[in-house]
Protein backbone atom coordinates (compact mmCIF):
# COMPACT_ATOMS: atom_id res chain seq x y z
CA UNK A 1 -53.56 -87.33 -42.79
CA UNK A 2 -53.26 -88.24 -39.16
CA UNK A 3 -50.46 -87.33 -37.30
CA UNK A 4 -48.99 -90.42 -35.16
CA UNK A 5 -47.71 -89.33 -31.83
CA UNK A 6 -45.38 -91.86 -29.92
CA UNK A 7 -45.01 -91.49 -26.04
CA UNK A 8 -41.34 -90.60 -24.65
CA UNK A 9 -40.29 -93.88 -22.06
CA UNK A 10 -37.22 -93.54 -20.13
CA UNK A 11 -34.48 -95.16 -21.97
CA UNK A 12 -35.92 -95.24 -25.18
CA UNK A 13 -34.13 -94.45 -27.95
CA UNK A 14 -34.78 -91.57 -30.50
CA UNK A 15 -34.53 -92.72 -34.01
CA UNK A 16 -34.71 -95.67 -36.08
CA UNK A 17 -32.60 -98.97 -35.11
CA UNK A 18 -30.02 -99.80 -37.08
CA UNK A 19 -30.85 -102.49 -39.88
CA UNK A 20 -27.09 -104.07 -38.92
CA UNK A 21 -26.71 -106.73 -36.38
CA UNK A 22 -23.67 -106.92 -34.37
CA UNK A 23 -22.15 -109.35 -36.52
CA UNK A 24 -22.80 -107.44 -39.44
CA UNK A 25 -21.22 -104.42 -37.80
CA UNK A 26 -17.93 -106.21 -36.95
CA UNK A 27 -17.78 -107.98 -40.81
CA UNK A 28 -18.55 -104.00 -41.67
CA UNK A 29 -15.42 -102.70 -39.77
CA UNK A 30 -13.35 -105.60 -40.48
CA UNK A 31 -14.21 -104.86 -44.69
CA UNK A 32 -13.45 -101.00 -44.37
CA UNK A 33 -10.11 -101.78 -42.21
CA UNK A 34 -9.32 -103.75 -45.76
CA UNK A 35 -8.79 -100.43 -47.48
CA UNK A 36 -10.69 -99.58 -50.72
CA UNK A 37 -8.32 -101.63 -53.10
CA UNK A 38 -9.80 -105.11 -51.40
CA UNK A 39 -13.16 -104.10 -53.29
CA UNK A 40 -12.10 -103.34 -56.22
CA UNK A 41 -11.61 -99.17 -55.85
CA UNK A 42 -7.76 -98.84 -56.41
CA UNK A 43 -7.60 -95.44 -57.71
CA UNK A 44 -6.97 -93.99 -54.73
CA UNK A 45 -7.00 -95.69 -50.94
CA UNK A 46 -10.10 -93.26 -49.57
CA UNK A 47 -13.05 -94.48 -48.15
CA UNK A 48 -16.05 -92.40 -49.48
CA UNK A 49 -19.19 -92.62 -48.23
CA UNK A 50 -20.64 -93.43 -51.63
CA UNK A 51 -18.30 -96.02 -52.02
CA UNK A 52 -19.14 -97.45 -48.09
CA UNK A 53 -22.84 -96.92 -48.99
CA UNK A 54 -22.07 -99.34 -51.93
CA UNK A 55 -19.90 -101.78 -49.79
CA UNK A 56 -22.75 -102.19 -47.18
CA UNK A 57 -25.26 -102.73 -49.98
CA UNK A 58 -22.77 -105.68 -51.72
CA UNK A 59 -22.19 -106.90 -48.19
CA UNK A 60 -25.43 -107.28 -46.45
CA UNK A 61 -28.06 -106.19 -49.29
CA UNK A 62 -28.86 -103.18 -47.53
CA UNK A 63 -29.65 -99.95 -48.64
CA UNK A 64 -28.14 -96.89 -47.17
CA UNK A 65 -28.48 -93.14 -48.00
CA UNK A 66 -25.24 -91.42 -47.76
CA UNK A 67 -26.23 -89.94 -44.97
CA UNK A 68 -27.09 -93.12 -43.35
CA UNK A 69 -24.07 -94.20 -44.17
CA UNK A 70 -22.09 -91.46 -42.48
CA UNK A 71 -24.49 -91.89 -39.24
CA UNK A 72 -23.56 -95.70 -39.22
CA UNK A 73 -19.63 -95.13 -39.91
CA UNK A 74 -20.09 -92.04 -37.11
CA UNK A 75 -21.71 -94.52 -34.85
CA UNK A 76 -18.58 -97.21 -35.40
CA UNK A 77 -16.25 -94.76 -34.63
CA UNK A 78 -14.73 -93.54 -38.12
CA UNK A 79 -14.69 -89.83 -38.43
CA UNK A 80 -14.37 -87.91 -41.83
CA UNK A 81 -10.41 -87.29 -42.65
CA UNK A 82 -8.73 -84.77 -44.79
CA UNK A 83 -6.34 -86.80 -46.93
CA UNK A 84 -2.92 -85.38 -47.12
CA UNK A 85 -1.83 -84.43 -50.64
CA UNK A 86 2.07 -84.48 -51.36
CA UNK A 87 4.38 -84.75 -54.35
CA UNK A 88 5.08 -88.52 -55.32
CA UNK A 89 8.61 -86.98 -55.87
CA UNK A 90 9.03 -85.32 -52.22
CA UNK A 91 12.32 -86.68 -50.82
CA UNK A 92 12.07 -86.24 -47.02
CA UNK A 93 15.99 -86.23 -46.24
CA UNK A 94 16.21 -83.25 -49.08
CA UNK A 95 13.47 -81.59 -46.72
CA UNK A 96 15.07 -82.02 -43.25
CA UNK A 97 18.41 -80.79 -44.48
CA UNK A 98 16.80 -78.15 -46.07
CA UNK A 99 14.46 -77.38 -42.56
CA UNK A 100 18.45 -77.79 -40.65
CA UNK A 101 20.36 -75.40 -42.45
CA UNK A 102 18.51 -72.53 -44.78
CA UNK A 103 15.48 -72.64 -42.35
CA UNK A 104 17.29 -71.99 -39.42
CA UNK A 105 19.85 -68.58 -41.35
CA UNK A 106 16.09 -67.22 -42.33
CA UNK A 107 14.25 -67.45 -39.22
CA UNK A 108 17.38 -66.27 -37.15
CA UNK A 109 17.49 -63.16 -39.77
CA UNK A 110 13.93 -62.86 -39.38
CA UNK A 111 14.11 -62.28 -36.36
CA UNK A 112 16.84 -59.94 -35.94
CA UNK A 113 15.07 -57.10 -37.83
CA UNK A 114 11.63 -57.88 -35.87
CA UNK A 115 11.16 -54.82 -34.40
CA UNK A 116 13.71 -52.62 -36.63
CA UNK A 117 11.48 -52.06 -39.47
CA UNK A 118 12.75 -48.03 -39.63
């Protein structure tokens, strides 16, 4: 085989182009902004990158790897998020007053003895 050697130009750019157009792009944003639940995922409201892999392909009929995908979605501006997990049954005003009044004896005990461990 023969190796194929391309010449650097200023202002070129490294890699393939992106097989979106601009108006593709913005219909792409504007579908993920949607939430998950708009096509047809409502288990959960996360955006996976298999699951915006197979959103571009429905949309557009193009074919993505996953880590295509991620370099497109990196590209738009969406960066990979940590969802936060809590109790369906957490009661926030239970918390606070909790935070207020036992928080506040056990931190001020806490650190009364700092120092007096003998």
């Amino acid at each position: 085989m023969r190796a194929v050697r391309r010449r650097w130009r200023p202002g070129a750019r490294a890699g393939r182009c992106c097989r979106l157009g601009g108006g593709q792009l913005a219909g792409l944003r504007a579908a993920l902004d949607g939430g998950p639940a708009a096509w047809g995922w409502g288990e959960d409201q996360r955006w996976t990158l298999a699951r915006a892999t197979t959103l571009i392909g429905r949309l557009f009929h193009v074919r993505y790897t996953l880590r295509g995908t991620s370099y497109l979605l990196h590209r738009l501006g969406y960066t990979p998020q940590v969802p936060v997990h809590r109790a369906a049954e957490r009661d926030e005003a239970k918390i606070a007053a909790w935070r207020a009044v036992t928080w506040g004896r056990v931190g001020c005990t806490a650190r009364s003895h700092i120092g007096h461990s003998r």
